[in-house]
N, C-alpha and C. Protein backbone atom coordinates (compact mmCIF):
# COMPACT_ATOMS: atom_id res chain seq x y z
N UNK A 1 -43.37 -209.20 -6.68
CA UNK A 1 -43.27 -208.55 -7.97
C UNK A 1 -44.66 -208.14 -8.49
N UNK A 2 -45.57 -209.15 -8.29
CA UNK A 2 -47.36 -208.75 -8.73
C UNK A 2 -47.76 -207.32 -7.88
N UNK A 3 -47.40 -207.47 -6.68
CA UNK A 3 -48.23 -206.25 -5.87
C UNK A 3 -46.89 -204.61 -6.69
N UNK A 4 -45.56 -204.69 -6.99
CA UNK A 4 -45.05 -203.88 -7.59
C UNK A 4 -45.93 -203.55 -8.92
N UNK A 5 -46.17 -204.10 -9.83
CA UNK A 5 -46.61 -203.85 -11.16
C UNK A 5 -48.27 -203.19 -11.05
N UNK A 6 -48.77 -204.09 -10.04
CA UNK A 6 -50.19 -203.25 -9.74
C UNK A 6 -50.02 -201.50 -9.27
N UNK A 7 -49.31 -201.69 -8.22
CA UNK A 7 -48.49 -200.30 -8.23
C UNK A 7 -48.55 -199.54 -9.07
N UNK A 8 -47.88 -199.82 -10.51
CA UNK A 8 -47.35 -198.99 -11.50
C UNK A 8 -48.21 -198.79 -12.35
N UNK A 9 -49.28 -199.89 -12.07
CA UNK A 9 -50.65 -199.63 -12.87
C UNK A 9 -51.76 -198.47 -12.47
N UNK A 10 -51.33 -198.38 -11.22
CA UNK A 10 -52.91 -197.61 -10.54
C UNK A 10 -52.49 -196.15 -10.74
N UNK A 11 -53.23 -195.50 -11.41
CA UNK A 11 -53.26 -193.91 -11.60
C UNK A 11 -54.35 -193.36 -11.09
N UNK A 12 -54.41 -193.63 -9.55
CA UNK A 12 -55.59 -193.19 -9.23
C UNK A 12 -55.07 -191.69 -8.55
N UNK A 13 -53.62 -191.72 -7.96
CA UNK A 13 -52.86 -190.75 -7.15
C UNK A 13 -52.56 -189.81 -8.24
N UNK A 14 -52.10 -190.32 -9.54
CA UNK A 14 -51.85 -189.41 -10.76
C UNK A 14 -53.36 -188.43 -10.79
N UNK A 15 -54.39 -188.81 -11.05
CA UNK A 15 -55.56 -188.39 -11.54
C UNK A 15 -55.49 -187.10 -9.85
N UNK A 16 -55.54 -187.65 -9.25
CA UNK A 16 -56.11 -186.70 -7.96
C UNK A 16 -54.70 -185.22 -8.26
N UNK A 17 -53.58 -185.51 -8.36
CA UNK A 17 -52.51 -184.69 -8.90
C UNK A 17 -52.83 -183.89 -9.50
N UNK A 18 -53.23 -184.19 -10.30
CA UNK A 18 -53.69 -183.37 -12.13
C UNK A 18 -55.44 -182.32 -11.72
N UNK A 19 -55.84 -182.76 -11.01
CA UNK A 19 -57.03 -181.89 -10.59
C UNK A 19 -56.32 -180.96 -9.72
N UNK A 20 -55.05 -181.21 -8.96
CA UNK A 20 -54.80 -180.46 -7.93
C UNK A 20 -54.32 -179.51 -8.49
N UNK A 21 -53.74 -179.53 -9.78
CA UNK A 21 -52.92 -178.83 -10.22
C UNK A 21 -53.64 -177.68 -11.19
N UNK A 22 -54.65 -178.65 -11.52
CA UNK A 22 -56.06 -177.87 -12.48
C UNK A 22 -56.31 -176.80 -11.51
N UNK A 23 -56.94 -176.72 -10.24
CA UNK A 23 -57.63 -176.47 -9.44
C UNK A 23 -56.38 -175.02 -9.15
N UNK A 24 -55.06 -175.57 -8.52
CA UNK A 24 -54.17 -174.42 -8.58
C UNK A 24 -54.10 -173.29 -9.82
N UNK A 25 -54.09 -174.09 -11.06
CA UNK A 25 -53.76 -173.13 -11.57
C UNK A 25 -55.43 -171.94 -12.01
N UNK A 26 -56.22 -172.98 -11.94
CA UNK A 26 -57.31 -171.44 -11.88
C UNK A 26 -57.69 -170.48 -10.66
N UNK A 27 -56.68 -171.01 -9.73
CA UNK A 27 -56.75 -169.98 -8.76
C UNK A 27 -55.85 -168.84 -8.80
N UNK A 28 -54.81 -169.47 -9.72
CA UNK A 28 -54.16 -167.79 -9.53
C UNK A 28 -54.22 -167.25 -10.89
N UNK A 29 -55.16 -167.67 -11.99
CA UNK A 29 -55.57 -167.45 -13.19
C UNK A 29 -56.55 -166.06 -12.33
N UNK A 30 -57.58 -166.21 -11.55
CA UNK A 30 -58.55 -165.47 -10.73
C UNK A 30 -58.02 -164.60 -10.05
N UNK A 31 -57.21 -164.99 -9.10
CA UNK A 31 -56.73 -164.31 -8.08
C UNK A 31 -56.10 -162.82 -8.57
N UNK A 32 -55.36 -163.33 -10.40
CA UNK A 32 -54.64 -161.86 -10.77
C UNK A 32 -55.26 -161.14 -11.56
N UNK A 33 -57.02 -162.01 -11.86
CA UNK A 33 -57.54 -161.24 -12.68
C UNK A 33 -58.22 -160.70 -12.06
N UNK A 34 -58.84 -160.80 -10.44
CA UNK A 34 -59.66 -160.17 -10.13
C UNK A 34 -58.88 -158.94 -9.39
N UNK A 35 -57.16 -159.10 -9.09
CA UNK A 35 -56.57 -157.80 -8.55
C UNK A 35 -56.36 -157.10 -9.49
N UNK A 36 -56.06 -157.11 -11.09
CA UNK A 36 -56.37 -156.40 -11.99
C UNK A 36 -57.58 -155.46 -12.00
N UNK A 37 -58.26 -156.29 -11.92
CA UNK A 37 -60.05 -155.66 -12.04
C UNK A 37 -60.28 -154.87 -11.31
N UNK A 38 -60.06 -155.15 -9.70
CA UNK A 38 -59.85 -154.10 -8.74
C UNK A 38 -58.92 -153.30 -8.64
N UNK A 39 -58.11 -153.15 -9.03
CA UNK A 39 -57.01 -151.81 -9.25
C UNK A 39 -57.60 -150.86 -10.64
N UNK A 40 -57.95 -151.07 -11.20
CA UNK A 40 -58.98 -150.58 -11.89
C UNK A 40 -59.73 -149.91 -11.67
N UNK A 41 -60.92 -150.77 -11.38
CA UNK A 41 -61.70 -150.06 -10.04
C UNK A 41 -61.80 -149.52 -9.42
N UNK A 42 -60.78 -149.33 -8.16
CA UNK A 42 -60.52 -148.40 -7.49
C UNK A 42 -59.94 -146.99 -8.29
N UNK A 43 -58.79 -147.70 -8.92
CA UNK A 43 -58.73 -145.94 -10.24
C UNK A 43 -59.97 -145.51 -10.68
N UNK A 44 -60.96 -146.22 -11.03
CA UNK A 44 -61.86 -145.29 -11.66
C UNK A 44 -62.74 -144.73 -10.62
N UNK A 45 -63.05 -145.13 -9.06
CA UNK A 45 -64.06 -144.82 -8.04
C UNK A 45 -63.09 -143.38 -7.99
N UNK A 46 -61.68 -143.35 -7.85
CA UNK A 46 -61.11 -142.11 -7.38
C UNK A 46 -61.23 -141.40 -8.28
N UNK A 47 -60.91 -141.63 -9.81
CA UNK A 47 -61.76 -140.36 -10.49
C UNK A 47 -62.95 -140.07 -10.71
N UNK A 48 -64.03 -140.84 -10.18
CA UNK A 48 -65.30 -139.79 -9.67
C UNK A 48 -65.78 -139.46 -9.14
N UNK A 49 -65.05 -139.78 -7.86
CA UNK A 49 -65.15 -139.31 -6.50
C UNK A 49 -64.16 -137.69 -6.67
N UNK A 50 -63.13 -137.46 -7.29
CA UNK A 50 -62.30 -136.15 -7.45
C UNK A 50 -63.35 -135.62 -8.45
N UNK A 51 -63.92 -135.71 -9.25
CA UNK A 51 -65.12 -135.19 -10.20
C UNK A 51 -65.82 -134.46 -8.81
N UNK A 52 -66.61 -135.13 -8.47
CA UNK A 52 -67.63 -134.85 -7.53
C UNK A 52 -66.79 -133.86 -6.92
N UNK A 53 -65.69 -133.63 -6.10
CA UNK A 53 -65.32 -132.93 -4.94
C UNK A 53 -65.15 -131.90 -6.48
């Protein structure tokens, strides 16, 4: 029963979770801001690249 309750005590697996999840979610916080940014981007290289021509 002692080694159960220590168990229920240790949040060491919780803590590593919660970064994983931190860590996920600023990756696709990035991931859609930087394909935003680049679709953008590329719209604006093609209108001044059609300028130029």
């Amino acid at each position: 029963m002692r080694v159960f309750r220590v168990f229920l005590r240790d949040e060491s697996g919780a803590t590593a979770i919660e970064y994983g999840l931190i860590a996920a979610l600023i990756s696709v916080v990035a991931i859609a801001t930087l394909t935003t940014v680049g679709t953008k981007l590329n719209a604006k290289f093609i209108k001044v690249s059609n300028g130029l021509n």
